[in-house]
Protein backbone atom coordinates (compact mmCIF):
# COMPACT_ATOMS: atom_id res chain seq x y z
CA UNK A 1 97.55 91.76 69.72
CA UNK A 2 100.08 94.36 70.94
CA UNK A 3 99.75 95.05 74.50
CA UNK A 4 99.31 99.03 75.50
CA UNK A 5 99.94 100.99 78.52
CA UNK A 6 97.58 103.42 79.57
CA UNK A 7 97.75 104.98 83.65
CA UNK A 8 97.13 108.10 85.12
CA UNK A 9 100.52 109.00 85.58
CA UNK A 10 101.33 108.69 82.18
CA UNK A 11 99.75 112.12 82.61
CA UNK A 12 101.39 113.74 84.67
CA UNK A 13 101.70 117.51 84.80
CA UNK A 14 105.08 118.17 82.27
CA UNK A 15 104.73 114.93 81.65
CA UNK A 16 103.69 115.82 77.33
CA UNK A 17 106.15 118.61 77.76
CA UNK A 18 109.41 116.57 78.28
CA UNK A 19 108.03 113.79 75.67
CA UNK A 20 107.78 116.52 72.96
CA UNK A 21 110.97 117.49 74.01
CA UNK A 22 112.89 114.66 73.58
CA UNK A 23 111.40 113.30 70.25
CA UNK A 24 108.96 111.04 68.95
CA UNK A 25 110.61 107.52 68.94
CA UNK A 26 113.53 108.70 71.07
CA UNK A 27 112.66 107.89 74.54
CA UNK A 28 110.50 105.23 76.07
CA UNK A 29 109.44 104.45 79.85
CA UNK A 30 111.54 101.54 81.27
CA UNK A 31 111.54 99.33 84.30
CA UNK A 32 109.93 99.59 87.89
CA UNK A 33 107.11 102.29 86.36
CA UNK A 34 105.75 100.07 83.36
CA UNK A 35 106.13 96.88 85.47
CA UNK A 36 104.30 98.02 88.38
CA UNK A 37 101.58 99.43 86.18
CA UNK A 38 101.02 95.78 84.05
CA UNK A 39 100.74 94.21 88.43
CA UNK A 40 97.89 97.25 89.41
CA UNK A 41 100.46 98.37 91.80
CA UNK A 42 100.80 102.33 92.75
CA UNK A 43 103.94 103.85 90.94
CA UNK A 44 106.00 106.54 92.76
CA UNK A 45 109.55 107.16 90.41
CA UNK A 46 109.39 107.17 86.56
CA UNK A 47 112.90 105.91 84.49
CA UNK A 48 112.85 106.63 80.78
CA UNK A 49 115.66 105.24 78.51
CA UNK A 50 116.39 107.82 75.44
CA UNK A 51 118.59 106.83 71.93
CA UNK A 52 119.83 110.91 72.77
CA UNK A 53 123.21 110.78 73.87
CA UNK A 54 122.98 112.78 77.74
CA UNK A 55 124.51 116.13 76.20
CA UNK A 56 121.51 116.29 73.77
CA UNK A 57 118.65 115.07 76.75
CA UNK A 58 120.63 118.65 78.58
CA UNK A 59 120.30 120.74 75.50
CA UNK A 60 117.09 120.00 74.42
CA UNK A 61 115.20 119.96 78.03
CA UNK A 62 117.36 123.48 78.04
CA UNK A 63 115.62 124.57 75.12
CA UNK A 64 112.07 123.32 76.73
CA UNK A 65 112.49 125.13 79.43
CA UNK A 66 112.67 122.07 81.53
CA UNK A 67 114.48 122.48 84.92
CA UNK A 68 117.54 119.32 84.69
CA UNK A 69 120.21 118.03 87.10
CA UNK A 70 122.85 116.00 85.50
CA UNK A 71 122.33 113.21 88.49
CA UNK A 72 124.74 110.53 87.07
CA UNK A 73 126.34 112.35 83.52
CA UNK A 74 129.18 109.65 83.89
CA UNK A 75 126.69 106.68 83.11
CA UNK A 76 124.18 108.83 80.79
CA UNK A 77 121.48 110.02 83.24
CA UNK A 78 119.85 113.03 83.52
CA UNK A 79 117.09 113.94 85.81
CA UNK A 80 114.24 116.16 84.45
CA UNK A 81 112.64 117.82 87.59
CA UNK A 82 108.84 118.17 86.81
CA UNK A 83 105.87 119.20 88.93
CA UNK A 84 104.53 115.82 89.65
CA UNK A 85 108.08 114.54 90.47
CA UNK A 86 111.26 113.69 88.68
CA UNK A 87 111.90 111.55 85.73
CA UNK A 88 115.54 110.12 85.45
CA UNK A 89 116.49 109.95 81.83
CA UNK A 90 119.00 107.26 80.97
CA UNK A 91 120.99 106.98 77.43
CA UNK A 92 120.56 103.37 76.25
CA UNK A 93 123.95 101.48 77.38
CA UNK A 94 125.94 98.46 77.05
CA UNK A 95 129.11 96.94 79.47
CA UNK A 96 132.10 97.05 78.71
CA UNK A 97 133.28 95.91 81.73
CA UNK A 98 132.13 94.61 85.35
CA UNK A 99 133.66 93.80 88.56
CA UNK A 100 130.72 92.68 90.50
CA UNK A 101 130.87 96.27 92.62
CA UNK A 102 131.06 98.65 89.36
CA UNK A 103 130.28 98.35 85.75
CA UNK A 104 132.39 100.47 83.03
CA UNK A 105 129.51 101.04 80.00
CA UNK A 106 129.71 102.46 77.26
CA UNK A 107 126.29 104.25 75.09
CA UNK A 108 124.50 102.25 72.58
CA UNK A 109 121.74 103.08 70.38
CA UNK A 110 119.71 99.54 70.30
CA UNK A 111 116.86 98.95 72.46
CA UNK A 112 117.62 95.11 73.13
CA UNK A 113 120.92 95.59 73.54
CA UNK A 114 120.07 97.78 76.48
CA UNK A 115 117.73 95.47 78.02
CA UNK A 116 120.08 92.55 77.93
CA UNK A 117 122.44 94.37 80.38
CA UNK A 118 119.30 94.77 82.84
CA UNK A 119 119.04 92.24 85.93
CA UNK A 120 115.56 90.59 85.34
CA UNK A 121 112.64 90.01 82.31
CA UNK A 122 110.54 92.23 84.33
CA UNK A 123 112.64 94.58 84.70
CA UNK A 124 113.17 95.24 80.58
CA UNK A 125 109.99 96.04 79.53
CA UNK A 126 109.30 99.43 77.69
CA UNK A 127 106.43 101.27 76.74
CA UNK A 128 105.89 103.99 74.69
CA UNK A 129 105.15 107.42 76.23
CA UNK A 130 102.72 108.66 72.87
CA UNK A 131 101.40 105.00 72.43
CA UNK A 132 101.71 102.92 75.32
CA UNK A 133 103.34 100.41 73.16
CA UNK A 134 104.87 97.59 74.99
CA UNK A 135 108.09 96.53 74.25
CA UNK A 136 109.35 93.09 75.33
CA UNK A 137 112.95 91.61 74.91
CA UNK A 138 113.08 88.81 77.00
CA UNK A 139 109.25 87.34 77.45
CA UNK A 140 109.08 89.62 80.47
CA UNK A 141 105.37 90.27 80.46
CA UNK A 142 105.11 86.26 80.10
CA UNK A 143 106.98 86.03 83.45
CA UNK A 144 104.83 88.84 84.79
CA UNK A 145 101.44 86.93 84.15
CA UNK A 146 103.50 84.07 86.23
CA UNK A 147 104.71 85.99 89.10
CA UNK A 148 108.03 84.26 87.64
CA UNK A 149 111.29 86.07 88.72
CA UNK A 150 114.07 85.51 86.28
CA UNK A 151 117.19 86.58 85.31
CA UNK A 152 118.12 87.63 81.96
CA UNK A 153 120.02 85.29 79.69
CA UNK A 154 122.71 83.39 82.23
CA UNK A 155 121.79 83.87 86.12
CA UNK A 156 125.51 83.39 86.88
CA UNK A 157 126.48 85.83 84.32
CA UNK A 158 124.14 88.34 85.82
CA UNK A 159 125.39 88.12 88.93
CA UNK A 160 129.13 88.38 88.14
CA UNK A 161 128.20 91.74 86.35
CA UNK A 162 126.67 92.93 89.74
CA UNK A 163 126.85 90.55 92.84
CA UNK A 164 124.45 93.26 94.63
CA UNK A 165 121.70 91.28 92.03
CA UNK A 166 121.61 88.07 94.42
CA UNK A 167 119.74 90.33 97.16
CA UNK A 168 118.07 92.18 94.75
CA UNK A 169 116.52 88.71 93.36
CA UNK A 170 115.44 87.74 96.79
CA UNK A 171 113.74 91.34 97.38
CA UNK A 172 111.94 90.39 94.07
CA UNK A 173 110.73 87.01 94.91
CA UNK A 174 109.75 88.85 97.54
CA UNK A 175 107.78 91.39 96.76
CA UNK A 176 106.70 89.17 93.35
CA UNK A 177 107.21 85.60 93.15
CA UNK A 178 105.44 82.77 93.27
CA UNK A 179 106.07 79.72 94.02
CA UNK A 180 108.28 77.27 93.11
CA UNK A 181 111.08 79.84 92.43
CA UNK A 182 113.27 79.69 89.78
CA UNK A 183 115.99 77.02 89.69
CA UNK A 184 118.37 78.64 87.99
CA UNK A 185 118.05 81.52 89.80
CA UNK A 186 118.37 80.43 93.47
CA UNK A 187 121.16 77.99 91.89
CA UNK A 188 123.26 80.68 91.29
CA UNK A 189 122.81 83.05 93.75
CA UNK A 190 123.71 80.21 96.16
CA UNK A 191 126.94 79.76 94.39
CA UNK A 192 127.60 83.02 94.12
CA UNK A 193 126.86 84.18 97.68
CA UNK A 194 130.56 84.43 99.07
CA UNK A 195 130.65 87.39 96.54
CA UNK A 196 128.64 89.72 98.41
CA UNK A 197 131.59 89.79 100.83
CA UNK A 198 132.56 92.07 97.85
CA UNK A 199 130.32 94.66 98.09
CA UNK A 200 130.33 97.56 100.22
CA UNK A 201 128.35 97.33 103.93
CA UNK A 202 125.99 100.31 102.73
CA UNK A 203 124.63 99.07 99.74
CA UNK A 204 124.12 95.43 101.30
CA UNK A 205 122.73 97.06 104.44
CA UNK A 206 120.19 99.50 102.23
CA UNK A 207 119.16 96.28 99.86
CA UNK A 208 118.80 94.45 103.22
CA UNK A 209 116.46 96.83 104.60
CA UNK A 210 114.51 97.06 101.42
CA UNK A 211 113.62 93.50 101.69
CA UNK A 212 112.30 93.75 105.78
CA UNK A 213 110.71 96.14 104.63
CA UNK A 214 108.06 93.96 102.08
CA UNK A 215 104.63 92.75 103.57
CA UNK A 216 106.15 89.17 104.41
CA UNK A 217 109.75 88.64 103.99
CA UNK A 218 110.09 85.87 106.11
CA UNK A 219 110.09 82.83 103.43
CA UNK A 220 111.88 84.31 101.42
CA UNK A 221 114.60 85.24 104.29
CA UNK A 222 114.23 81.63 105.19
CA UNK A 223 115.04 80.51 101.81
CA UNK A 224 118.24 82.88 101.80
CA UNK A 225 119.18 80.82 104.80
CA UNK A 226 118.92 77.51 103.29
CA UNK A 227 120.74 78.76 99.87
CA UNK A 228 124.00 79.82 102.47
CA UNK A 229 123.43 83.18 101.59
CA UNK A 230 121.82 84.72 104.76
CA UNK A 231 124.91 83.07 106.50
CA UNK A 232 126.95 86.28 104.36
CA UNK A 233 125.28 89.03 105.47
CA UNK A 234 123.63 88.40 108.82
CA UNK A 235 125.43 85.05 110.54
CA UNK A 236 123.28 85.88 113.56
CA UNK A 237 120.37 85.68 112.22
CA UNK A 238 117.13 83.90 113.07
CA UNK A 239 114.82 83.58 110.08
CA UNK A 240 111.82 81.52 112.59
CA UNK A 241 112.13 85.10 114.98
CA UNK A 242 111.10 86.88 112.30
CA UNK A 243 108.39 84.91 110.55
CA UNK A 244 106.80 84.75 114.68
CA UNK A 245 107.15 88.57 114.66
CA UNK A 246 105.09 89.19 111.19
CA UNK A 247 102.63 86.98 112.65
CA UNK A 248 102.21 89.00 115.85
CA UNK A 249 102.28 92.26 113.41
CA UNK A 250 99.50 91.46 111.34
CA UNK A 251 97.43 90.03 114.23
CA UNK A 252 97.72 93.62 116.27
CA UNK A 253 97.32 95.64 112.93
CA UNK A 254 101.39 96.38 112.54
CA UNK A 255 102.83 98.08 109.47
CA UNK A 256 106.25 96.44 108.46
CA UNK A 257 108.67 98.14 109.99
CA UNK A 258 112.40 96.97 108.70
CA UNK A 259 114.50 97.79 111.62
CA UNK A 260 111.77 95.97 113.78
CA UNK A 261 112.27 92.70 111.45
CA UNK A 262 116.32 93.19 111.42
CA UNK A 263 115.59 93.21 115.57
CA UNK A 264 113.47 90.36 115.44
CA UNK A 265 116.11 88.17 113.78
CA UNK A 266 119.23 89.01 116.27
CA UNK A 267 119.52 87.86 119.60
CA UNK A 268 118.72 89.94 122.69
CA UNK A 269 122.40 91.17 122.66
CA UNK A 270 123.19 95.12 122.58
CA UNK A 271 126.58 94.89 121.75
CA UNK A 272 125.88 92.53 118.68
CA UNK A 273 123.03 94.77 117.49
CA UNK A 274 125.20 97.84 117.83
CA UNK A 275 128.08 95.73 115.74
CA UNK A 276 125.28 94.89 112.87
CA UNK A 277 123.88 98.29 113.08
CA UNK A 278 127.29 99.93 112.10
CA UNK A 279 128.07 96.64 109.49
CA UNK A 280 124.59 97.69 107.82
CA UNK A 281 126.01 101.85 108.07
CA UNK A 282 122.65 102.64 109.60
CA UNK A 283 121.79 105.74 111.41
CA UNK A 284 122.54 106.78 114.59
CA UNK A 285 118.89 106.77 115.47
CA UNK A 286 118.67 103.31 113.73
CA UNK A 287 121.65 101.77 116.22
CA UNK A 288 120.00 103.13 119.13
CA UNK A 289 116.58 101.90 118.34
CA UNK A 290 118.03 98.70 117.65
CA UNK A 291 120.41 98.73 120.73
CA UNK A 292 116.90 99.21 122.73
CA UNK A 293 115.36 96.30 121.14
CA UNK A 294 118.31 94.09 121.74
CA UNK A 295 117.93 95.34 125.70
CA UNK A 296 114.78 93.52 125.39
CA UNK A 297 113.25 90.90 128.04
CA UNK A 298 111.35 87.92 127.30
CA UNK A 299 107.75 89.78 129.37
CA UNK A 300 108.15 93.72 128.23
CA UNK A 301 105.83 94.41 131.39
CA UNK A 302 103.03 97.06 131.07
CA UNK A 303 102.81 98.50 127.87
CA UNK A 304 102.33 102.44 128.74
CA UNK A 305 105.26 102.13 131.47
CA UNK A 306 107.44 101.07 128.40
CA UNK A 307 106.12 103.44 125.59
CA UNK A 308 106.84 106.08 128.33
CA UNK A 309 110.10 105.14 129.29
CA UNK A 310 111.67 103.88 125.67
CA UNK A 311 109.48 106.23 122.98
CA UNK A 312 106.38 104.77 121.28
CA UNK A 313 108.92 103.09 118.11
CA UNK A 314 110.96 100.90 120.71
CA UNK A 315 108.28 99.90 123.16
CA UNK A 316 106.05 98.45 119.85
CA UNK A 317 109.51 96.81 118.84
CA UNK A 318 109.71 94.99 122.13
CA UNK A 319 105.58 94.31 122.47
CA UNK A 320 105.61 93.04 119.19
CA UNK A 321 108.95 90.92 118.99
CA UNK A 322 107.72 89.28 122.60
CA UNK A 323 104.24 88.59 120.95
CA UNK A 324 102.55 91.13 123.50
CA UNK A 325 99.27 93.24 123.39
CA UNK A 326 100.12 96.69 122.00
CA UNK A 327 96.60 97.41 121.94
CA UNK A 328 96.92 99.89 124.94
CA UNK A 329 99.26 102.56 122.89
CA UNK A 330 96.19 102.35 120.76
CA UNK A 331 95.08 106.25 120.58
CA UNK A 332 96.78 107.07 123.39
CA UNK A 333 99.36 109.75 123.47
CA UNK A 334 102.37 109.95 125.91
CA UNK A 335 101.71 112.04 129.11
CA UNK A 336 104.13 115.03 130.31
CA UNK A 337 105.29 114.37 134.27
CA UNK A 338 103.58 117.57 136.00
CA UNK A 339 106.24 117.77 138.39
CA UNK A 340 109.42 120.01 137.84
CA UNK A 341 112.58 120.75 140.40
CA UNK A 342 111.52 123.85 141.04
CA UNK A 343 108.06 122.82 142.57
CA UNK A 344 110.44 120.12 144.84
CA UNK A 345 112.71 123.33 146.07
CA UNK A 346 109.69 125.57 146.76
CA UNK A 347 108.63 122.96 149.35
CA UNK A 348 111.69 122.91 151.14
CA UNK A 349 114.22 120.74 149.28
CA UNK A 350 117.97 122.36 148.70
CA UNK A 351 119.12 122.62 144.89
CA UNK A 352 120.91 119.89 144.19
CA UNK A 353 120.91 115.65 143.40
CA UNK A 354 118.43 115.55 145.89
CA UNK A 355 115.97 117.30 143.66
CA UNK A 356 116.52 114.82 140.95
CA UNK A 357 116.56 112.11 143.19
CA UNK A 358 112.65 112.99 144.13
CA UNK A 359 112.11 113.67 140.81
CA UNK A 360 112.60 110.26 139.88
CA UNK A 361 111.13 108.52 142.88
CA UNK A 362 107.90 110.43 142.60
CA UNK A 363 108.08 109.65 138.81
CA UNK A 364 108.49 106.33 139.21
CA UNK A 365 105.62 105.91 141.16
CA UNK A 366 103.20 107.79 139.09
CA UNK A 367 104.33 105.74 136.40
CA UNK A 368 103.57 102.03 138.49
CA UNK A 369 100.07 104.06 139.43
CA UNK A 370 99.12 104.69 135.39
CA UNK A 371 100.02 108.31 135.22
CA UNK A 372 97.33 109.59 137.45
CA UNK A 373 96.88 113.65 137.38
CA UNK A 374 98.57 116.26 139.25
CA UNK A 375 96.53 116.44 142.34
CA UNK A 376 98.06 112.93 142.83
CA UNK A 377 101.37 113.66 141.73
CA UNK A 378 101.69 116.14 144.49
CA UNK A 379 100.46 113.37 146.89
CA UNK A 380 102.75 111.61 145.87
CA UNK A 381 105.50 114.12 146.74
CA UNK A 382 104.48 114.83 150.16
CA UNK A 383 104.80 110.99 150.50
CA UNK A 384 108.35 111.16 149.79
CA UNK A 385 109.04 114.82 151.49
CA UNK A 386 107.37 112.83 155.03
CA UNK A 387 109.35 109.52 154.72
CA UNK A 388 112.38 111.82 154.54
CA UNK A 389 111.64 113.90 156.91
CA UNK A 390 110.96 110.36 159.72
């Protein structure tokens, strides 16, 4: 029995319009859309592969009226930009050559020989958009029913095509493998690890990220380090400091957080956490937040003090990586200091450092004292104004 697709966003608004557009027979759904759809998992991006040669996807979505942006012409793909979201189009390819970083390709016009350049089984399955009609190469919906993540034809081979494909296999296993893994798999992306020195920081830091980012990355991250190929892209870290943080995140009710997780597995060292942050080509935001966790203590102290002091983000990053209660930032928003220089000079106090020297006594205090309100604030001040003043 030929297995179908059929999911609402197979519906989507345009959805008919581009299909119509680009021919019966000539384009099918591909990839991350059709997988995620056979697992009852939410899908976000659509990918179609088309037999039309990019120049004829431009023409005829033209002609359709269909907005288009010609998002990677060099390797065939065109994005069609439709109400409900985009939908990249890709002409069917083959290599013609690799480097591990880059891949030359050239078009082709036969459905396996497109899937056969793609990284894993569950990754090359097609469907029809008028039928639902699956379409599978390489026993991928097999694999699927398995939760079995495999590489296509020769793992090794894979890899030398792309070396990116040995994180992207543990973000996979990941997000859906079972256990045991694959042999060949982890085989070769074991002996293939000193290859991601190859690759550029960015797109090992992003596919890095992507994987803190699942549920519960921390087997799999654990498995990396006994394959030798955590020891490539993050010497430092500590795969058991991460597995204790996920534990502490779902007990408190957590959502993954991937910089938290890249935190958890560094030691409490700023300078080394600023050094990974700008290996990984994060954000500025990102290498401060992670500076702040690496400035971390083994107690955090009270809760609200910290979330005050730090932000809400970095105090939960400390809390949580020290295994401590973050249930008092539950519902509770951070409070404005009702004290301002100007209040300090009305009462006496000359313009200047001593004003912000107050400041930040009396602020310190109302902090220790749990933010009390104003009334005590300004008891507070007179404290200070009389011991200066003895």
């Amino acid at each position: 029995m030929t297995e179908r697709l059929d999911a609402p966003w197979m519906h989507r608004e345009g959805l008919a319009g581009l299909n119509a557009a680009l021919g019966e027979g000539n384009a099918r759904f591909v990839g991350g859309a059709v997988r995620d759809t056979l697992l009852d998992q939410p899908v976000k991006d659509i990918d179609m592969a088309t037999l039309l040669r990019p120049e004829e996807v431009i023409e005829r979505l033209k002609a359709a009226g269909i907005r288009n942006v010609p998002t990677g012409i060099e390797h065939g793909t065109v994005t069609a930009v439709l109400p409900e979201g985009p939908v990249e189009i890709t002409t069917l390819r083959h290599d013609v050559s690799t480097d591990g970083r880059r891949a030359t390709v050239a078009f082709a016009s036969d459905w396996k020989e497109d899937a056969a350049r793609r990284d894993f089984t569950i990754n090359a399955l097609y469907a029809d958009p008028a039928t639902g009609e699956i379409f599978d190469y390489f026993d991928g919906l097999g694999d699927l029913a398995k939760h079995h993540v495999r590489f296509i034809g020769d793992a090794h081979e894979r890899i030398r095509e792309d070396h990116l494909r040995i994180l992207r296999y543990f973000r996979f296993q990941a997000r859906f493998g079972s256990q045991p893994a694959d042999v060949e798999a982890e085989s070769a992306c074991s002996q293939l690890a000193a290859s991601l020195k190859g690759l550029s920081r960015e797109r090992v830091g992003m596919e890095t990220m992507n994987l803190l980012g699942l549920p519960d990355p921390a087997p799999t991250v654990q498995r990396m380090a006994e394959l030798g190929v955590l020891a490539v892209i993050l010497p430092e870290a500590d795969p058991q400091a991460l597995a204790a943080l996920i534990v502490h995140e779902r007990a408190q009710g957590a959502a993954p957080e991937a910089l938290r997780r890249l935190a958890a597995l560094l030691p409490a060292q700023v300078p080394l956490a600023e050094q990974v942050a700008s290996r990984f080509r994060l954000s500025g935001a990102q290498k401060k937040r992670l500076a702040t966790a690496a400035a971390r203590e083994a107690q955090p102290g009270d809760a609200r003090a910290l979330a005050y002091r730090l932000g809400r983000d970095s105090a939960l990053d400390r809390l949580l990586i020290a295994g401590a209660d973050t249930a008092p930032l539950d519902g509770w928003d951070l409070p404005v200091f009702p004290l301002k220089g100007g209040q300090i000079v009305a009462r006496g106090v000359g313009a200047g450092p001593d004003v912000a020297r107050l400041l930040r006594q009396v602020e310190d205090r109302w902090i220790v004292e749990g933010f009390p309100d104003e009334s005590r604030v300004e008891a507070l001040l007179d404290a200070e104004l009389a011991g200066r003043a003895a």
